[in-house]
PDB file of N, CA and C in Angstrom:
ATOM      1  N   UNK A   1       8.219  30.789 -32.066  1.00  0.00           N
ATOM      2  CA  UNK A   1       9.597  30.956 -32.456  1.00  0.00           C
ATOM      3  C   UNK A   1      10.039  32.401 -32.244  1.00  0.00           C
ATOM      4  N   UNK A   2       9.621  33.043 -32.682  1.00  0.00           N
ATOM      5  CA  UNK A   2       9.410  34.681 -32.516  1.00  0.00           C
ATOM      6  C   UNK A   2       9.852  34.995 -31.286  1.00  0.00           C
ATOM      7  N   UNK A   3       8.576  34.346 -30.202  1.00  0.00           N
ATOM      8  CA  UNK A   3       8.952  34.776 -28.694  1.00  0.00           C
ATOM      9  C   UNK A   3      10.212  34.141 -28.346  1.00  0.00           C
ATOM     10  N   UNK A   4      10.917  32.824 -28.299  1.00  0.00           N
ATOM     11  CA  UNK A   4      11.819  32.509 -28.289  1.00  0.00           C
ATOM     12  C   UNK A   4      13.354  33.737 -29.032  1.00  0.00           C
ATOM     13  N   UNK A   5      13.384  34.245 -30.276  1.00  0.00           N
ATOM     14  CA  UNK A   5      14.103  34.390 -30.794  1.00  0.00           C
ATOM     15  C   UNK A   5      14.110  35.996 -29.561  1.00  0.00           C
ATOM     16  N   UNK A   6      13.015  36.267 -29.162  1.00  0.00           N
ATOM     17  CA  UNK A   6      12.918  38.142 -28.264  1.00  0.00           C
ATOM     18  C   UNK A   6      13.482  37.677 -27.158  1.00  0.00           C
ATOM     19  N   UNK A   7      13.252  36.342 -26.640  1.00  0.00           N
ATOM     20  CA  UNK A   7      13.886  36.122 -25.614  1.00  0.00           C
ATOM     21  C   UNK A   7      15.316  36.591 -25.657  1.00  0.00           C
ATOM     22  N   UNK A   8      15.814  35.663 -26.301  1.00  0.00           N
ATOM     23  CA  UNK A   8      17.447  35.172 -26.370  1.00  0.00           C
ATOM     24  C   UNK A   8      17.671  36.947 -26.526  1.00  0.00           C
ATOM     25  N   UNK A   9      17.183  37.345 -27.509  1.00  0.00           N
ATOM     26  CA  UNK A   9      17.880  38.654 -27.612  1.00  0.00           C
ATOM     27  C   UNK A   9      17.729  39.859 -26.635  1.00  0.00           C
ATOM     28  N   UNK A  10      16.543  39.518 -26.003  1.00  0.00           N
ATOM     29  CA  UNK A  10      16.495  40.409 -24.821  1.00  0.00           C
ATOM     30  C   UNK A  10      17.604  39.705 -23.586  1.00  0.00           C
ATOM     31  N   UNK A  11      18.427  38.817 -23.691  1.00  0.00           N
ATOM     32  CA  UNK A  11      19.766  38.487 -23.117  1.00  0.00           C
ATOM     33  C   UNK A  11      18.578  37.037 -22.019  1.00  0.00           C
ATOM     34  N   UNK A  12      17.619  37.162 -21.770  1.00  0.00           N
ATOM     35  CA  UNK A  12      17.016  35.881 -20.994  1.00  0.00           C
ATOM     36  C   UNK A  12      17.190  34.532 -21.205  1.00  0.00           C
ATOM     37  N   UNK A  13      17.749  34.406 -22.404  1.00  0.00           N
ATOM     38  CA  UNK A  13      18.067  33.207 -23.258  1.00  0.00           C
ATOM     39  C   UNK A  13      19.293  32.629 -23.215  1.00  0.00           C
ATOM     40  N   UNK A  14      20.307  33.742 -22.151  1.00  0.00           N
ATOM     41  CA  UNK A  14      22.207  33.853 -22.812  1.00  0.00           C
ATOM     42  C   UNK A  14      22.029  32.134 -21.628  1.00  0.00           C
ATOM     43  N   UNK A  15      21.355  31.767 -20.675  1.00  0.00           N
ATOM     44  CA  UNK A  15      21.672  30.705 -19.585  1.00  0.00           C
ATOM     45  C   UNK A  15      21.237  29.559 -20.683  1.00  0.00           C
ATOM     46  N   UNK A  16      20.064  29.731 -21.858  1.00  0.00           N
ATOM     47  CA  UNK A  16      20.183  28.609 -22.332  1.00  0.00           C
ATOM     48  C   UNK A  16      20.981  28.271 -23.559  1.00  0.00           C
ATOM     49  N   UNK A  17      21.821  29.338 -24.260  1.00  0.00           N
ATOM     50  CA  UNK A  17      22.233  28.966 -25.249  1.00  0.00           C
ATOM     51  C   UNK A  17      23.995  28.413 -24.400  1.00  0.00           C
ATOM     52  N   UNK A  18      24.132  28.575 -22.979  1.00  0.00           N
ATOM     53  CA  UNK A  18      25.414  28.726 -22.167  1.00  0.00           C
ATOM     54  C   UNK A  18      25.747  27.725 -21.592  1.00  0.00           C
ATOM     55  N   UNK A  19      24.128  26.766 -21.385  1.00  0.00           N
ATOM     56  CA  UNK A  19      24.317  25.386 -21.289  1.00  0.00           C
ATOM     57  C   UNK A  19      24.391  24.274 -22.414  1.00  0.00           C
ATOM     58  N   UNK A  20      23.983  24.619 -23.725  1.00  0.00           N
ATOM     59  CA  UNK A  20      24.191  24.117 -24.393  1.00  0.00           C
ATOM     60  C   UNK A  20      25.778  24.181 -25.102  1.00  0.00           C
ATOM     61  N   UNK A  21      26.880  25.167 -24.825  1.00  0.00           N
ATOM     62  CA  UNK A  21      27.694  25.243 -25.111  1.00  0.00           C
ATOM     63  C   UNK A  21      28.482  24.551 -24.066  1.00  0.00           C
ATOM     64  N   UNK A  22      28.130  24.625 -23.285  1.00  0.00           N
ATOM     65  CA  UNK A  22      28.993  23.577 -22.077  1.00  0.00           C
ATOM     66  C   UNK A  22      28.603  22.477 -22.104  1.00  0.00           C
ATOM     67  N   UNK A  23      27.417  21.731 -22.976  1.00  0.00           N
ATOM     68  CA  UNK A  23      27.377  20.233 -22.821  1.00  0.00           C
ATOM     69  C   UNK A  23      28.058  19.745 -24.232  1.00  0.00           C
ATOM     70  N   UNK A  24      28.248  20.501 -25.433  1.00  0.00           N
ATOM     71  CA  UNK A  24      29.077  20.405 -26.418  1.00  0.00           C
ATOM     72  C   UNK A  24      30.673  20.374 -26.229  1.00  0.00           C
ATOM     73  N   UNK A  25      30.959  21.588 -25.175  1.00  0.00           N
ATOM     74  CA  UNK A  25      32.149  21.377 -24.600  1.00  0.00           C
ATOM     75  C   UNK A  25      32.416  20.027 -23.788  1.00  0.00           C
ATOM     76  N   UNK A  26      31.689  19.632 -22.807  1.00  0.00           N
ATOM     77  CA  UNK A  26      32.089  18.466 -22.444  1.00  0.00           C
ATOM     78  C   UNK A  26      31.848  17.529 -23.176  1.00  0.00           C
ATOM     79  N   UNK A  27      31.105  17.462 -24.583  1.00  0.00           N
ATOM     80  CA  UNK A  27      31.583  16.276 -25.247  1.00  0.00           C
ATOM     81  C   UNK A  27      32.368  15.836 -26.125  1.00  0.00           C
ATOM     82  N   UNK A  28      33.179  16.859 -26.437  1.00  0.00           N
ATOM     83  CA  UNK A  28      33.800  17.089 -27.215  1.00  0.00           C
ATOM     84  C   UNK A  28      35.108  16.471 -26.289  1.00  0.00           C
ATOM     85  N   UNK A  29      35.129  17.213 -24.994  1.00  0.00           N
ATOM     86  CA  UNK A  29      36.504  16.624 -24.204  1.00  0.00           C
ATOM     87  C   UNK A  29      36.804  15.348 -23.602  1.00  0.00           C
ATOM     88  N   UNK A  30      35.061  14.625 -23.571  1.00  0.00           N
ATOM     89  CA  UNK A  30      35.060  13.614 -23.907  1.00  0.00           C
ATOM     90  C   UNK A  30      35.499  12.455 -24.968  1.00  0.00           C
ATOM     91  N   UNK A  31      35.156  12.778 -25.775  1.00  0.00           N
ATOM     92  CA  UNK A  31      35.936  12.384 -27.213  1.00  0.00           C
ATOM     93  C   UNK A  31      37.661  12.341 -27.142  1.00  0.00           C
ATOM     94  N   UNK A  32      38.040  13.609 -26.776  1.00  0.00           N
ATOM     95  CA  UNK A  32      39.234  13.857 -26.770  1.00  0.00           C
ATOM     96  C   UNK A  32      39.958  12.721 -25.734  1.00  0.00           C
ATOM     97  N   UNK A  33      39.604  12.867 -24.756  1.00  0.00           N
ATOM     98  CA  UNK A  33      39.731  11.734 -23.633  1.00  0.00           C
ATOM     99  C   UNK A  33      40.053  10.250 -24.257  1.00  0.00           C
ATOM    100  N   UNK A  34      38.654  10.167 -25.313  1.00  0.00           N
ATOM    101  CA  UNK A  34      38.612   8.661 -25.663  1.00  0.00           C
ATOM    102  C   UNK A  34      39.822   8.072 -26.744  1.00  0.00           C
ATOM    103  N   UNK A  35      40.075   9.366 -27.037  1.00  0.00           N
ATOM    104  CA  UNK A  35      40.532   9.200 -28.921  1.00  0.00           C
ATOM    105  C   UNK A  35      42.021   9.009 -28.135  1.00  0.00           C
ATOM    106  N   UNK A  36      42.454   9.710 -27.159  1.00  0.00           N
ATOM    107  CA  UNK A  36      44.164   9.452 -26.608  1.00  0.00           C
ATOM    108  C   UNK A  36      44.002   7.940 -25.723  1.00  0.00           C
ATOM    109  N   UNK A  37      43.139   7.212 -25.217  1.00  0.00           N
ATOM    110  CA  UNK A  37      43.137   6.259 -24.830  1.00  0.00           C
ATOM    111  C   UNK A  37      43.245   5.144 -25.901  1.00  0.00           C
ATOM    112  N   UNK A  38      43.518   5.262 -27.311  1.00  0.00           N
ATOM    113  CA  UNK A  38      43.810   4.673 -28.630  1.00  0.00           C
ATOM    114  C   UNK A  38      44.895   4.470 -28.852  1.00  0.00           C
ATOM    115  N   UNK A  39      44.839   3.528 -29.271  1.00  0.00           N
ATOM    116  CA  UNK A  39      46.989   2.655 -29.872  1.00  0.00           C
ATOM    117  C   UNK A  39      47.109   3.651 -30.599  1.00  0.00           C
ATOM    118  N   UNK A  40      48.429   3.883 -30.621  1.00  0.00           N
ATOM    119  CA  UNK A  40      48.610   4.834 -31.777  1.00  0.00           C
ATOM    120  C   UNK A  40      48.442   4.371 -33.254  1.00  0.00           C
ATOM    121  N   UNK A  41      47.659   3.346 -33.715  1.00  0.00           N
ATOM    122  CA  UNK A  41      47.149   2.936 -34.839  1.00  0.00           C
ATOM    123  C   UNK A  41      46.099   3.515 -34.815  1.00  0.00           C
ATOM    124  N   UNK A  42      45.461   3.368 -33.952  1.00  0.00           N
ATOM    125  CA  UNK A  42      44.098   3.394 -33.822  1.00  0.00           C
ATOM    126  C   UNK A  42      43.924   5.156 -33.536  1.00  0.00           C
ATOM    127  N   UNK A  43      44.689   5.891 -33.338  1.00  0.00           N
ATOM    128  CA  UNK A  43      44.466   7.652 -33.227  1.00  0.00           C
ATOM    129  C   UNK A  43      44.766   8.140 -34.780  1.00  0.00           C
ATOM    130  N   UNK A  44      45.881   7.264 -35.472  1.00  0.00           N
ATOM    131  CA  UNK A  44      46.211   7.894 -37.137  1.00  0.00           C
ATOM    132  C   UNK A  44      45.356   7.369 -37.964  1.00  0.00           C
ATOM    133  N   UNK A  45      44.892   6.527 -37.345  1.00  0.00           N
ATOM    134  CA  UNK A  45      43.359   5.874 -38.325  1.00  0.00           C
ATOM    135  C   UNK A  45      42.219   6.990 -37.850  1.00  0.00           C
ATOM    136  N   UNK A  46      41.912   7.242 -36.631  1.00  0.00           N
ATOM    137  CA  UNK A  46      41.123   8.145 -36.605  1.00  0.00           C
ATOM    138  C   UNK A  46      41.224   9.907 -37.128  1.00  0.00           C
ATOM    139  N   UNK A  47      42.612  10.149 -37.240  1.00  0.00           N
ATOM    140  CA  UNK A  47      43.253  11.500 -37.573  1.00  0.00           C
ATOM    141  C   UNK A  47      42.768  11.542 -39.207  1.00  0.00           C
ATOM    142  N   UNK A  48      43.679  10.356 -39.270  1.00  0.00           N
ATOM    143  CA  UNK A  48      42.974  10.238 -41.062  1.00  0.00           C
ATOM    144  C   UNK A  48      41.933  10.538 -41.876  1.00  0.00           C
ATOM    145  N   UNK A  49      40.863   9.959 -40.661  1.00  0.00           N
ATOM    146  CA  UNK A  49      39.009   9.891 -41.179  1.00  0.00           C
ATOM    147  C   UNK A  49      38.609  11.245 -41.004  1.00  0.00           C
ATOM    148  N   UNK A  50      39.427  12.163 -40.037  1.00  0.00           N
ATOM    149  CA  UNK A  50      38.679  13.335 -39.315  1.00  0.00           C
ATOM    150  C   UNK A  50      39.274  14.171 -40.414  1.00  0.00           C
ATOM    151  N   UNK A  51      40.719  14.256 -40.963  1.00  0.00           N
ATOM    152  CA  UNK A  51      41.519  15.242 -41.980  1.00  0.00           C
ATOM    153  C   UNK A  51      40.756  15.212 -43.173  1.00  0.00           C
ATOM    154  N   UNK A  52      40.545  13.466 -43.519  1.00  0.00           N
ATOM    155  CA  UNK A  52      39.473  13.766 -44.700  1.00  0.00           C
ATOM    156  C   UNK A  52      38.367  14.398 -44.940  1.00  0.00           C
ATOM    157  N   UNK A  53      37.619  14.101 -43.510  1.00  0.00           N
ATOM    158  CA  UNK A  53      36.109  14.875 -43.489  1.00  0.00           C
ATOM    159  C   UNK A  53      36.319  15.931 -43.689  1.00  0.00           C
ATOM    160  N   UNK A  54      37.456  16.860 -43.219  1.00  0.00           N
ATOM    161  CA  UNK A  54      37.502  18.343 -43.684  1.00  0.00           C
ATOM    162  C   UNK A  54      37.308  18.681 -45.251  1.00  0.00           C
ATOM    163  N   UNK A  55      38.069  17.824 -45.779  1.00  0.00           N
ATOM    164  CA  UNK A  55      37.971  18.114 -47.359  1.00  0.00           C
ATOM    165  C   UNK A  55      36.526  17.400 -48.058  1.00  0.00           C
ATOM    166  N   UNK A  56      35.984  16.728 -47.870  1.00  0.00           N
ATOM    167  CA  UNK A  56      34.771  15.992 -48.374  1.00  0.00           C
ATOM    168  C   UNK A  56      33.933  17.127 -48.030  1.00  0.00           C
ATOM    169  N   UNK A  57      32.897  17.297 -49.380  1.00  0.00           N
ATOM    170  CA  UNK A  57      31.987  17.758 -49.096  1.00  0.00           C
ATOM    171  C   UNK A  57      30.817  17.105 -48.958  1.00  0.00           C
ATOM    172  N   UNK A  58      29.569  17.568 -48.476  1.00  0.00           N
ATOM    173  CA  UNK A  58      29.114  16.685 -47.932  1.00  0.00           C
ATOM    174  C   UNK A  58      27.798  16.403 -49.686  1.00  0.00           C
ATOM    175  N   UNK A  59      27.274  15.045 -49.429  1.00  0.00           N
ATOM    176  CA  UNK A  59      26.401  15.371 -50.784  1.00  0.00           C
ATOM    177  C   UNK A  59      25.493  17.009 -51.473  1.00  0.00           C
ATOM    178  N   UNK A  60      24.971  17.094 -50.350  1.00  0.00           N
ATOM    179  CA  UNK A  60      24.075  18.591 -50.386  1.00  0.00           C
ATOM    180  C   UNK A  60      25.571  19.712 -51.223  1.00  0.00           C
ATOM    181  N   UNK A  61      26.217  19.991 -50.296  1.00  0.00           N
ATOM    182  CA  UNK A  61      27.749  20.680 -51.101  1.00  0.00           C
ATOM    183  C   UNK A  61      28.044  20.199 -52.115  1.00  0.00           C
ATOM    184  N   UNK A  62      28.336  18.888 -52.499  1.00  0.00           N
ATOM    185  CA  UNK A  62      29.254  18.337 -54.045  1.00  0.00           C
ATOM    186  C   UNK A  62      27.946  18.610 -55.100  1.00  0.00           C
ATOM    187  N   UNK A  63      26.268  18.873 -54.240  1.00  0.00           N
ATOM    188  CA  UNK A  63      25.453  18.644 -55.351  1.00  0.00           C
ATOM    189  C   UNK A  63      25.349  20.532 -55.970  1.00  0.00           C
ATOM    190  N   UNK A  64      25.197  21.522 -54.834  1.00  0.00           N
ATOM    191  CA  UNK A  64      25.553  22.557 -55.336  1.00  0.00           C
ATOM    192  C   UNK A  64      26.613  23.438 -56.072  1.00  0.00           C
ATOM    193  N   UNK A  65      27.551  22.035 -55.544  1.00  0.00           N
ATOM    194  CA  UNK A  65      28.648  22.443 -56.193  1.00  0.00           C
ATOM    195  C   UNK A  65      28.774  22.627 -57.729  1.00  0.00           C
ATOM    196  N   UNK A  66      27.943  21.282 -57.850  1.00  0.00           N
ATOM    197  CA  UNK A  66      28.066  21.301 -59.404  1.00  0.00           C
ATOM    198  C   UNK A  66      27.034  21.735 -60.133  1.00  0.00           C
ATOM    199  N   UNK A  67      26.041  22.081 -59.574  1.00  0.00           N
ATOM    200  CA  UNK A  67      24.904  23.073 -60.150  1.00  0.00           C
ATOM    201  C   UNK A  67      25.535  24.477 -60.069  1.00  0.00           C
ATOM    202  N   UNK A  68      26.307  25.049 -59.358  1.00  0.00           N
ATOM    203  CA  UNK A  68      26.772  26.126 -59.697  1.00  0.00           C
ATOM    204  C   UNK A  68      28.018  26.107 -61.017  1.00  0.00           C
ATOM    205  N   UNK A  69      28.467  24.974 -61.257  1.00  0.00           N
ATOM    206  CA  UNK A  69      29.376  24.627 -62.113  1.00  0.00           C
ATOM    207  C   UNK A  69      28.760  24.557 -63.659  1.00  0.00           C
ATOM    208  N   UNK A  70      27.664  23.935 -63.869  1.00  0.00           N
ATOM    209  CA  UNK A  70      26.984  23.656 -64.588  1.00  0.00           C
ATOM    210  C   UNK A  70      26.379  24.928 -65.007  1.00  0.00           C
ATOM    211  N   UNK A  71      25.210  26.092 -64.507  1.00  0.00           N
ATOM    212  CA  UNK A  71      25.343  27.350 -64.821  1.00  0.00           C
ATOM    213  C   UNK A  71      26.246  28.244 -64.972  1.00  0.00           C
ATOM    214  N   UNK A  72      27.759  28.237 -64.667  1.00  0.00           N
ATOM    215  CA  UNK A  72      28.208  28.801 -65.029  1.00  0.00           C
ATOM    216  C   UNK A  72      28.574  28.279 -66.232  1.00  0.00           C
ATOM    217  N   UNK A  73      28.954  27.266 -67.089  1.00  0.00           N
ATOM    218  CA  UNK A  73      29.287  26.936 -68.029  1.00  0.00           C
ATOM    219  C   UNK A  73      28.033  27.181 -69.245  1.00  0.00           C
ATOM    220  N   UNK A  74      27.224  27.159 -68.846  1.00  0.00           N
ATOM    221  CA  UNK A  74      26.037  27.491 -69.476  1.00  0.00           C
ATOM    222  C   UNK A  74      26.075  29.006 -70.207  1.00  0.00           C
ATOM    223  N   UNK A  75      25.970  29.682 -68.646  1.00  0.00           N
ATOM    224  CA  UNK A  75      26.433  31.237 -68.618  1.00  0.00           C
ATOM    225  C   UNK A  75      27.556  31.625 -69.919  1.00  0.00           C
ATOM    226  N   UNK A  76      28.467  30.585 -69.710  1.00  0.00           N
ATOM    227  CA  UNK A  76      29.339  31.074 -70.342  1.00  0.00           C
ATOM    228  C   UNK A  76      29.338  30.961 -72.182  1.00  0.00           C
ATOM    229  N   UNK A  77      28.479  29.794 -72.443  1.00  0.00           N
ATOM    230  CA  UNK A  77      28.085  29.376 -74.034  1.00  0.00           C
ATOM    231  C   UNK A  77      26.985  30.776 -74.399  1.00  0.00           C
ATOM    232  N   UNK A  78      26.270  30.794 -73.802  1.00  0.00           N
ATOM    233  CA  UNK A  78      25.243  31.775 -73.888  1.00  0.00           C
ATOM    234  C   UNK A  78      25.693  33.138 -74.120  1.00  0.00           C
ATOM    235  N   UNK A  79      26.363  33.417 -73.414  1.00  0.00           N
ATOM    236  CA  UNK A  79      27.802  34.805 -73.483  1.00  0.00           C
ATOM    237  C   UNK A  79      28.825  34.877 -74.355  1.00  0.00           C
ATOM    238  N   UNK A  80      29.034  33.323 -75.318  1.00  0.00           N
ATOM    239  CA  UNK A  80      29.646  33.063 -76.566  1.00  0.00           C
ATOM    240  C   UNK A  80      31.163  32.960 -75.512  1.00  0.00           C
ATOM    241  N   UNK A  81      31.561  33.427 -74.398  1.00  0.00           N
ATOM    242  CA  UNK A  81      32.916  32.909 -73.746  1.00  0.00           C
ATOM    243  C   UNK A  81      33.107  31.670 -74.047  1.00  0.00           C
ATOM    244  N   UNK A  82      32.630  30.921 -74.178  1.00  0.00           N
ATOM    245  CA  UNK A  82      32.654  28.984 -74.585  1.00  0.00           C
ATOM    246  C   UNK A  82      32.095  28.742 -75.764  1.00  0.00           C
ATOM    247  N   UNK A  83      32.970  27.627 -76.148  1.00  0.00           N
ATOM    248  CA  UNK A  83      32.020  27.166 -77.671  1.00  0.00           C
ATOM    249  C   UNK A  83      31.984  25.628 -77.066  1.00  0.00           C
ATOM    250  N   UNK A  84      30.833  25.198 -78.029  1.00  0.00           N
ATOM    251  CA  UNK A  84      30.288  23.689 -77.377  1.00  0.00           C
ATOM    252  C   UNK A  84      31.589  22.747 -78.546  1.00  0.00           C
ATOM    253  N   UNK A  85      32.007  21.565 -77.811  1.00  0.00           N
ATOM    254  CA  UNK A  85      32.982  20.882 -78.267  1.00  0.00           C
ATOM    255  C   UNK A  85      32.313  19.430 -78.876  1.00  0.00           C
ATOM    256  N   UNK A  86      31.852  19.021 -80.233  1.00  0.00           N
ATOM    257  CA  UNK A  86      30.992  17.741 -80.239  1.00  0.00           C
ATOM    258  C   UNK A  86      31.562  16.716 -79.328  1.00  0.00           C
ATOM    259  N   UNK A  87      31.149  15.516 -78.879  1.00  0.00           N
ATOM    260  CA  UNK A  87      31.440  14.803 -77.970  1.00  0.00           C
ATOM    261  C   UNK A  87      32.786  13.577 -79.010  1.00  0.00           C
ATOM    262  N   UNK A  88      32.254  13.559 -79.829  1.00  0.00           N
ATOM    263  CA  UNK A  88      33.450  13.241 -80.952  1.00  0.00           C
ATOM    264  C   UNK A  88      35.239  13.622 -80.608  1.00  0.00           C
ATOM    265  N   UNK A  89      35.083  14.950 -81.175  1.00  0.00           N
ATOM    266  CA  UNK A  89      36.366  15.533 -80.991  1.00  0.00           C
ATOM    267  C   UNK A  89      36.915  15.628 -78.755  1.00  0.00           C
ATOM    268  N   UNK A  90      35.906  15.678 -78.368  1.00  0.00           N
ATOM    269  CA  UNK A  90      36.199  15.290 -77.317  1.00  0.00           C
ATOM    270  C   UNK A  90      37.142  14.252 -76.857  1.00  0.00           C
ATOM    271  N   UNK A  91      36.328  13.188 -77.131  1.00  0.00           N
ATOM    272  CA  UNK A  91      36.920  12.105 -76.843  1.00  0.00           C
ATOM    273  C   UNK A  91      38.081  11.353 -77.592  1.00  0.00           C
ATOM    274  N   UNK A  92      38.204  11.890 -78.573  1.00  0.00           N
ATOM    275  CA  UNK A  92      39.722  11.899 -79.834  1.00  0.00           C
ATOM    276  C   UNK A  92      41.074  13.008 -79.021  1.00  0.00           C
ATOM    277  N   UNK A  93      40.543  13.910 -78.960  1.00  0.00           N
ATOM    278  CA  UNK A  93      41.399  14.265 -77.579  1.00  0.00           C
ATOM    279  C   UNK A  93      41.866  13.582 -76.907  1.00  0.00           C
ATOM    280  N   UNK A  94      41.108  13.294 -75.477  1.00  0.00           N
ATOM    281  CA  UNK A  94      41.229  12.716 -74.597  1.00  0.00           C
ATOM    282  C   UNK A  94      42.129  11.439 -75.061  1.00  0.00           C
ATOM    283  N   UNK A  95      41.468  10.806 -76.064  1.00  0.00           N
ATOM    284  CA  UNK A  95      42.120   9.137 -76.490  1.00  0.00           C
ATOM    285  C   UNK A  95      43.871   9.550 -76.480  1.00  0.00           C
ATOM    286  N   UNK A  96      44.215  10.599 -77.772  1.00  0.00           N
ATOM    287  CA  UNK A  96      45.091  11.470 -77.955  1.00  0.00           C
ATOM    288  C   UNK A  96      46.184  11.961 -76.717  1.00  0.00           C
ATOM    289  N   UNK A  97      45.502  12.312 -76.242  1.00  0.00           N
ATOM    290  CA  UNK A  97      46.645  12.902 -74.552  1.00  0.00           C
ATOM    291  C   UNK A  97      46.913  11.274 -73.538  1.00  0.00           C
ATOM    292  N   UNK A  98      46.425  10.235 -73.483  1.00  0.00           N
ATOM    293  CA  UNK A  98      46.556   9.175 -72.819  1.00  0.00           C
ATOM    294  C   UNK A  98      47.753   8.197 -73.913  1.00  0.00           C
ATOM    295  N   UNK A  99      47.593   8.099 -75.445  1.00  0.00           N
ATOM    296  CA  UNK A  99      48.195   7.674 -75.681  1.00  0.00           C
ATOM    297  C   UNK A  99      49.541   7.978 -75.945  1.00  0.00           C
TER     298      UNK A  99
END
């Protein structure tokens, strides 16, 4: 890996990282190609799936997400910034704001 990584950086490597960017490029314009050959149902159905994927995180992300969420709230009881709420008054709340 090493010798590989001296390669690339000694510039011997720039032809293979140059073909791999040109076979990504052509598949990508491929795609593009395919996706306008689509009813226009069939491109806002695909626009749709692709706009969402931007916002979805992926499991690995939603799972750090909330492990960083979770220590910080922690962080924050521990630091006395938060007080713990019994699950009681919680949910008398909650009942409270819906009704």
């Amino acid at each position: 890996m090493a010798d590989l990584e001296s390669e690339i950086r000694a510039g011997l490597g720039n032809n293979i990282l140059e073909r791999g960017k040109d076979v990504m490029s052509q598949n990508i314009e491929e795609l593009e190609s395919q996706a306008m050959d689509l009813s226009l149902e069939g491109r806002a159905r695909l626009a749709k799936k692709l706009l969402l994927s931007l916002d979805a995180p992926s499991e690995e992300e939603n799972l750090a997400l909330w492990v960083a969420e979770a220590e910080r709230r922690l962080r924050e009881l521990r630091e006395g910034r938060a007080k713990e709420i019994p699950a009681e008054e919680t949910f008398r709340r909650a009942r409270a704001a819906i009704s």
